[in-house]
Structure formats: C-alpha cells, structure tokens
N, C-alpha and C. Protein backbone atom coordinates (compact mmCIF):
# COMPACT_ATOMS: atom_id res chain seq x y z
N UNK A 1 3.48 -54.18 26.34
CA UNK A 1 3.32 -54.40 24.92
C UNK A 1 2.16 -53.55 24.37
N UNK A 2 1.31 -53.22 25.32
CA UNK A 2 0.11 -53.06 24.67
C UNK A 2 0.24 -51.30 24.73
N UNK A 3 1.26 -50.63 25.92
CA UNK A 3 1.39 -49.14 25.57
C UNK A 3 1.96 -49.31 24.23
N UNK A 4 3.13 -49.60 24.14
CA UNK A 4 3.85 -49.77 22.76
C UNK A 4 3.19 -49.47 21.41
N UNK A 5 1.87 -50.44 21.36
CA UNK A 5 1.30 -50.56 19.97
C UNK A 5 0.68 -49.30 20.02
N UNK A 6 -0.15 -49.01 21.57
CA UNK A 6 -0.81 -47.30 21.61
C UNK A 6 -0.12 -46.19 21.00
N UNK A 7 1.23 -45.93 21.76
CA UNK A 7 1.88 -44.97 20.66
C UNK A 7 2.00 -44.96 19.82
N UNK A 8 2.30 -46.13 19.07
CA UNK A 8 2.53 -46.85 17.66
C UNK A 8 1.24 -45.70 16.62
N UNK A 9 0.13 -46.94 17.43
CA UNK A 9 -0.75 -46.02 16.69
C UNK A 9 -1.18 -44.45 16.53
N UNK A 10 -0.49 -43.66 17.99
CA UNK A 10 -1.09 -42.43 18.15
C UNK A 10 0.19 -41.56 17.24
N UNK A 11 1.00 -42.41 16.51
CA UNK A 11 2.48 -41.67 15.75
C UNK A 11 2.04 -42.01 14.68
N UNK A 12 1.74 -43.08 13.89
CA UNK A 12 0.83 -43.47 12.95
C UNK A 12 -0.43 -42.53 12.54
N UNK A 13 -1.35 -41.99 13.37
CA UNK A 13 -2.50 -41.11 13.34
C UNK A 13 -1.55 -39.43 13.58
N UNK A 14 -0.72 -39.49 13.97
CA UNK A 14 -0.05 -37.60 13.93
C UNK A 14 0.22 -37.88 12.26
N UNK A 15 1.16 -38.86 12.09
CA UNK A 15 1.96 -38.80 10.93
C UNK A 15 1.08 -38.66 9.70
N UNK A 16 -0.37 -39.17 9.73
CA UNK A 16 -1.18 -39.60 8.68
C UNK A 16 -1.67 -38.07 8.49
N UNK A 17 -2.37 -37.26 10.00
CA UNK A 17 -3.46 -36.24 10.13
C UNK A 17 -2.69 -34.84 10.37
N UNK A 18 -1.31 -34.99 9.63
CA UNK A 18 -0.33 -34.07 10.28
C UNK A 18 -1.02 -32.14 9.69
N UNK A 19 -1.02 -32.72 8.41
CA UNK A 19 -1.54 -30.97 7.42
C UNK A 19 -3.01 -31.02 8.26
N UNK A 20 -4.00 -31.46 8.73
CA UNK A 20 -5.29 -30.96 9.96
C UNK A 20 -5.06 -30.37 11.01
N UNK A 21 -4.07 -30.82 11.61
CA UNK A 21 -3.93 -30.50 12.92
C UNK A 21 -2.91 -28.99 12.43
N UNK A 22 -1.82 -29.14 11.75
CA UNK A 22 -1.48 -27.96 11.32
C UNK A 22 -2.62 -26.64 10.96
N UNK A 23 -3.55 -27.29 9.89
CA UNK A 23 -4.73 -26.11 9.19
C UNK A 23 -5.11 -25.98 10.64
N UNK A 24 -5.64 -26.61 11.67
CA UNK A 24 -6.33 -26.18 12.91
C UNK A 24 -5.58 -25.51 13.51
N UNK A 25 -4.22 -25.48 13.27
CA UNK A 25 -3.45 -24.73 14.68
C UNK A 25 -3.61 -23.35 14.05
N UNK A 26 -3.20 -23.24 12.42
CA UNK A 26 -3.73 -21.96 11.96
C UNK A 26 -4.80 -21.19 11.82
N UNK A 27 -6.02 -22.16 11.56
CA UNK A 27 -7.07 -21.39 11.92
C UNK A 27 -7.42 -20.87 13.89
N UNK A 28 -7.08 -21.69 14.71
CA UNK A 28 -6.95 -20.95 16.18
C UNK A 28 -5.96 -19.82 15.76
N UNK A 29 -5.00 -19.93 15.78
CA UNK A 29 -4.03 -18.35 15.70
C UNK A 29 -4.83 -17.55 15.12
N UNK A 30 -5.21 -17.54 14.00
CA UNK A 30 -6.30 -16.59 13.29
C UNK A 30 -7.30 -16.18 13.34
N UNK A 31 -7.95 -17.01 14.24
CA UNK A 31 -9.31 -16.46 15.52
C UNK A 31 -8.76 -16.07 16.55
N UNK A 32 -8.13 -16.28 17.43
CA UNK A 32 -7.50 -15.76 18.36
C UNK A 32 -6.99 -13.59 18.23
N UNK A 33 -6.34 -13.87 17.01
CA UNK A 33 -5.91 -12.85 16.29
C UNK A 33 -6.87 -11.80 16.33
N UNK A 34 -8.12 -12.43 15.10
CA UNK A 34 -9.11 -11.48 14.66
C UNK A 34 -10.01 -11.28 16.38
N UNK A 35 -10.84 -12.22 16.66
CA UNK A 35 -11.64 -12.05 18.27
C UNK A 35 -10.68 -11.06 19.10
N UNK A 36 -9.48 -11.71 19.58
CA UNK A 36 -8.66 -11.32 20.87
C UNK A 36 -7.79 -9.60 20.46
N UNK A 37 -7.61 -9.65 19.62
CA UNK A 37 -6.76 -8.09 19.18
C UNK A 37 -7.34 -7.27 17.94
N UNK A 38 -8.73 -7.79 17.42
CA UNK A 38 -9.08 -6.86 16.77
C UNK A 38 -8.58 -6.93 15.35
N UNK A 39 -8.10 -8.18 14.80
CA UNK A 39 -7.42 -7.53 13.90
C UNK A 39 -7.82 -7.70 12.73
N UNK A 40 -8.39 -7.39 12.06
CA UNK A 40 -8.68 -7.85 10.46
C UNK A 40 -8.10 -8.48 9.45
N UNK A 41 -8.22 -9.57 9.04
CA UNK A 41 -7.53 -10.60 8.08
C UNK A 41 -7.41 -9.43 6.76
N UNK A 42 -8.40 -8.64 6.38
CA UNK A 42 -8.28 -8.03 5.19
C UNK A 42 -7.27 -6.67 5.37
N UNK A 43 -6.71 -6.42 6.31
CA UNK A 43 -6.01 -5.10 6.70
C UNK A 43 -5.46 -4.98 5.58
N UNK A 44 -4.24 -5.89 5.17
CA UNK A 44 -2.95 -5.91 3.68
C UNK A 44 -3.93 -5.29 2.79
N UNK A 45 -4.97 -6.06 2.45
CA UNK A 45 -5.62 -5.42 1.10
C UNK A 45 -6.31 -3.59 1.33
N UNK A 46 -6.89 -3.63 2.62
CA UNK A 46 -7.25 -2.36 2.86
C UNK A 46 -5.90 -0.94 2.80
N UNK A 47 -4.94 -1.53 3.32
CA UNK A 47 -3.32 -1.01 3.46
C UNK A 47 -2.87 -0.71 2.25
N UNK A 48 -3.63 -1.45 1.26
CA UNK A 48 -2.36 -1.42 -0.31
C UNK A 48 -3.39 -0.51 -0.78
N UNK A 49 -4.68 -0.59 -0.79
CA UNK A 49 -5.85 0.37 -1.62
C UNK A 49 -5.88 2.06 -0.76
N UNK A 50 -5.69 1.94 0.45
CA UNK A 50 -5.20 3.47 0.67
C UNK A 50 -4.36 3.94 0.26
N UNK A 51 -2.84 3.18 -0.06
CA UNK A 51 -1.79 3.69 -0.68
C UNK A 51 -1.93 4.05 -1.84
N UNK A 52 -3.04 3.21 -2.85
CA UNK A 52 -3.13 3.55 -3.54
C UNK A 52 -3.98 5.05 -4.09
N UNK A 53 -4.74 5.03 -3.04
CA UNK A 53 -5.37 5.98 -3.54
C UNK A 53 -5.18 7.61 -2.88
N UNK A 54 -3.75 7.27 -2.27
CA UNK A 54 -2.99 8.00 -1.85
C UNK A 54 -2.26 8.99 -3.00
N UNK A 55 -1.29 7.62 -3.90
CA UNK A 55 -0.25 8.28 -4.48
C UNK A 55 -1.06 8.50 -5.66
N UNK A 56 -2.31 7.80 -6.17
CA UNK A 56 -3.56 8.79 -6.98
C UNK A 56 -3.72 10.56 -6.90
N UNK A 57 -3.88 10.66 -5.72
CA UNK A 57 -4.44 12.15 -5.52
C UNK A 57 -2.88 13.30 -5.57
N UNK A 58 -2.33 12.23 -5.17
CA UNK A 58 -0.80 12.67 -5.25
C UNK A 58 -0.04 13.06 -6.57
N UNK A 59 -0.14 12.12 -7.72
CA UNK A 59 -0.63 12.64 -8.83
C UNK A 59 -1.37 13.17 -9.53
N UNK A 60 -2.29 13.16 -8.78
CA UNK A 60 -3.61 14.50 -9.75
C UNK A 60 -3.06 16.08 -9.42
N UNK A 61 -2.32 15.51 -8.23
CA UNK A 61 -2.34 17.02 -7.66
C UNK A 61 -1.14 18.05 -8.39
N UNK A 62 -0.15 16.81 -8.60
CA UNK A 62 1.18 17.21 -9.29
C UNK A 62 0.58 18.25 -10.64
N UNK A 63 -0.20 17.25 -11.35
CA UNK A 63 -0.41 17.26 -12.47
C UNK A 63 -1.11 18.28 -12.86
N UNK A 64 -1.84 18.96 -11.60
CA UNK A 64 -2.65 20.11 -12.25
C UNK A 64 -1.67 21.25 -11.44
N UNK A 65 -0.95 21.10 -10.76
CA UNK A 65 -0.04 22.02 -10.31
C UNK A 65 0.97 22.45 -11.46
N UNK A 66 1.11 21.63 -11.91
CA UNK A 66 2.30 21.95 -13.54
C UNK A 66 1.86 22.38 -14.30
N UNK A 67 0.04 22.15 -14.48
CA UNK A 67 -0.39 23.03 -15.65
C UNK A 67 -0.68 24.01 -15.18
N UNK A 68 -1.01 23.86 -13.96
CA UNK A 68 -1.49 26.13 -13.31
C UNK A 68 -0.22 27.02 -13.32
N UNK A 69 0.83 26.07 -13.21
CA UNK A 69 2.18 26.64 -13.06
C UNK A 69 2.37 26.78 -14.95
N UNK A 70 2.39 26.12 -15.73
CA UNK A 70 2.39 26.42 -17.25
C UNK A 70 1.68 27.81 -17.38
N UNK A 71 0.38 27.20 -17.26
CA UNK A 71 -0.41 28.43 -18.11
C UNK A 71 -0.15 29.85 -17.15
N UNK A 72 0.30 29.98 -16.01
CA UNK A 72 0.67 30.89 -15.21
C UNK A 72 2.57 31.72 -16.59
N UNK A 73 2.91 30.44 -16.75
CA UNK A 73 4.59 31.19 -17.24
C UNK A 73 4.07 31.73 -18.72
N UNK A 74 2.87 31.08 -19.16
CA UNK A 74 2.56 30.93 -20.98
C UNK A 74 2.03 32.86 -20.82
N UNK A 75 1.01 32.71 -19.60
CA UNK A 75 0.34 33.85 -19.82
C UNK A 75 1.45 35.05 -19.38
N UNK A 76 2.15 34.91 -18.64
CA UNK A 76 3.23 35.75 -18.33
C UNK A 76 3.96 36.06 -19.57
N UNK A 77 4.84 35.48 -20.49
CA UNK A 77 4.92 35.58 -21.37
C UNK A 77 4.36 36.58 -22.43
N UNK A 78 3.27 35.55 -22.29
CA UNK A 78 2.19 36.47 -23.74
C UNK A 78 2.24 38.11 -23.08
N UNK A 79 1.99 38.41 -22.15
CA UNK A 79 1.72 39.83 -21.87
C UNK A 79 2.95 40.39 -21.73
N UNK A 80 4.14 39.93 -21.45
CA UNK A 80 5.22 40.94 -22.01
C UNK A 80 5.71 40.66 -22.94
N UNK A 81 5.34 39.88 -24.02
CA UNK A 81 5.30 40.10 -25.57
C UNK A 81 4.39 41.26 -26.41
N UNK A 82 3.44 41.50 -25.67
CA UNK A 82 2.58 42.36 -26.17
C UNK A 82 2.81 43.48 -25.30
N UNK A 83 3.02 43.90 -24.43
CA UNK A 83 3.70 45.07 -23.64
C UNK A 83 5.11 45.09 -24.33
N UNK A 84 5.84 45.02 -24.64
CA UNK A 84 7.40 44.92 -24.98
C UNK A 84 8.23 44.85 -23.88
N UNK A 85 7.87 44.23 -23.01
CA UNK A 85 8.64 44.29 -22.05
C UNK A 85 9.80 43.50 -21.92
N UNK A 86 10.64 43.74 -22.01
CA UNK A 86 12.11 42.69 -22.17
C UNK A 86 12.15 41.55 -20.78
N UNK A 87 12.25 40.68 -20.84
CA UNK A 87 12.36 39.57 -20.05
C UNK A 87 14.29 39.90 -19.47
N UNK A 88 13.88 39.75 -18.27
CA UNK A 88 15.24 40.12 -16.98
C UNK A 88 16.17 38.99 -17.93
N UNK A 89 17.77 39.75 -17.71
CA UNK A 89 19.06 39.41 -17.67
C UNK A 89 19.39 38.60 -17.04
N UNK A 90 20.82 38.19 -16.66
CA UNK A 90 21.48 37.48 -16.07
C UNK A 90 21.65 38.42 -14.84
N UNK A 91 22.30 39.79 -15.16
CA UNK A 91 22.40 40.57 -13.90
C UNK A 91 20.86 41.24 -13.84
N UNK A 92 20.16 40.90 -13.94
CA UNK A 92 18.98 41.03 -13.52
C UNK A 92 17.96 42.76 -13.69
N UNK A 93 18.92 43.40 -15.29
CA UNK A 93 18.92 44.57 -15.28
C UNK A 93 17.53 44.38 -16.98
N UNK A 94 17.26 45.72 -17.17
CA UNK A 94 16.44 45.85 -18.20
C UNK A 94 16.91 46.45 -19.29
C-alpha cells in the first residue's frame, strides 16, 4: 500500500513540475552544446548579419559598376559626337 501512494505521489510531483524538469533538460542540452562542441547560442544572429553584410557590399558593388559602366558609354558617346564619328551598323560597317 504504502509503494502505491509513493508513486502516486512521485506522478503527482512529475505531473505538477513537468515545464522544470523540461526547462532543465533544455538548459543541459544547451550547455552540453555550447561547453562540449563549441557552439555558440548566438551563431543564427552572427549568420544572418554576415549575410547581410554580404549582399550590402554586393550591392554597392553592382551599383558603382553601372555607373563606371554609364559614364564609360555617356563619355564614349560624347566623343564621337564631337569627332563625327558614326556609331557601327548592324553589319558592323561605317
């Protein structure tokens, strides 16, 4: 009788302390994690701010490539407007 009421109570005390023992099992995995393999809880955030500042430079780079490439066709232009130089054909003749 008296195991009986023991379990009783030790199903009673899981059932009551269930979200603790859960938060504890997660915080061990998560020390285990960070101590045993090194791993940094903040990696995701470090991971998303390189990307970001990835596809940043990635666009700067575009962006001044289109204007060196502009002012490269503008100035081309201007000087065989002022040379008279006829801008190439289709068959590629003058």
């Amino acid at each position: 009788m008296e195991n009986k009421n023991q379990n009783k109570n030790f199903i009673g005390f899981i059932k009551e302390y269930w979200s603790f023992f859960l938060f504890s099992l997660a915080m061990i995995t998560g020390l285990i994690g960070i101590v045993g393999y090194k791993i940094s809880p903040f990696h995701e955030f470090t991971e998303i701010k390189y990307r970001q500042e990835q596809q940043d430079k990635r666009s700067a780079s575009t962006k001044r490539h289109l204007e060196l490439g502009n002012k490269f066709l503008n100035n081309s232009l201007t000087l065989r407007k002022n040379k008279n130089i006829p801008l190439l054909n289709a068959n590629h003749e003058r």
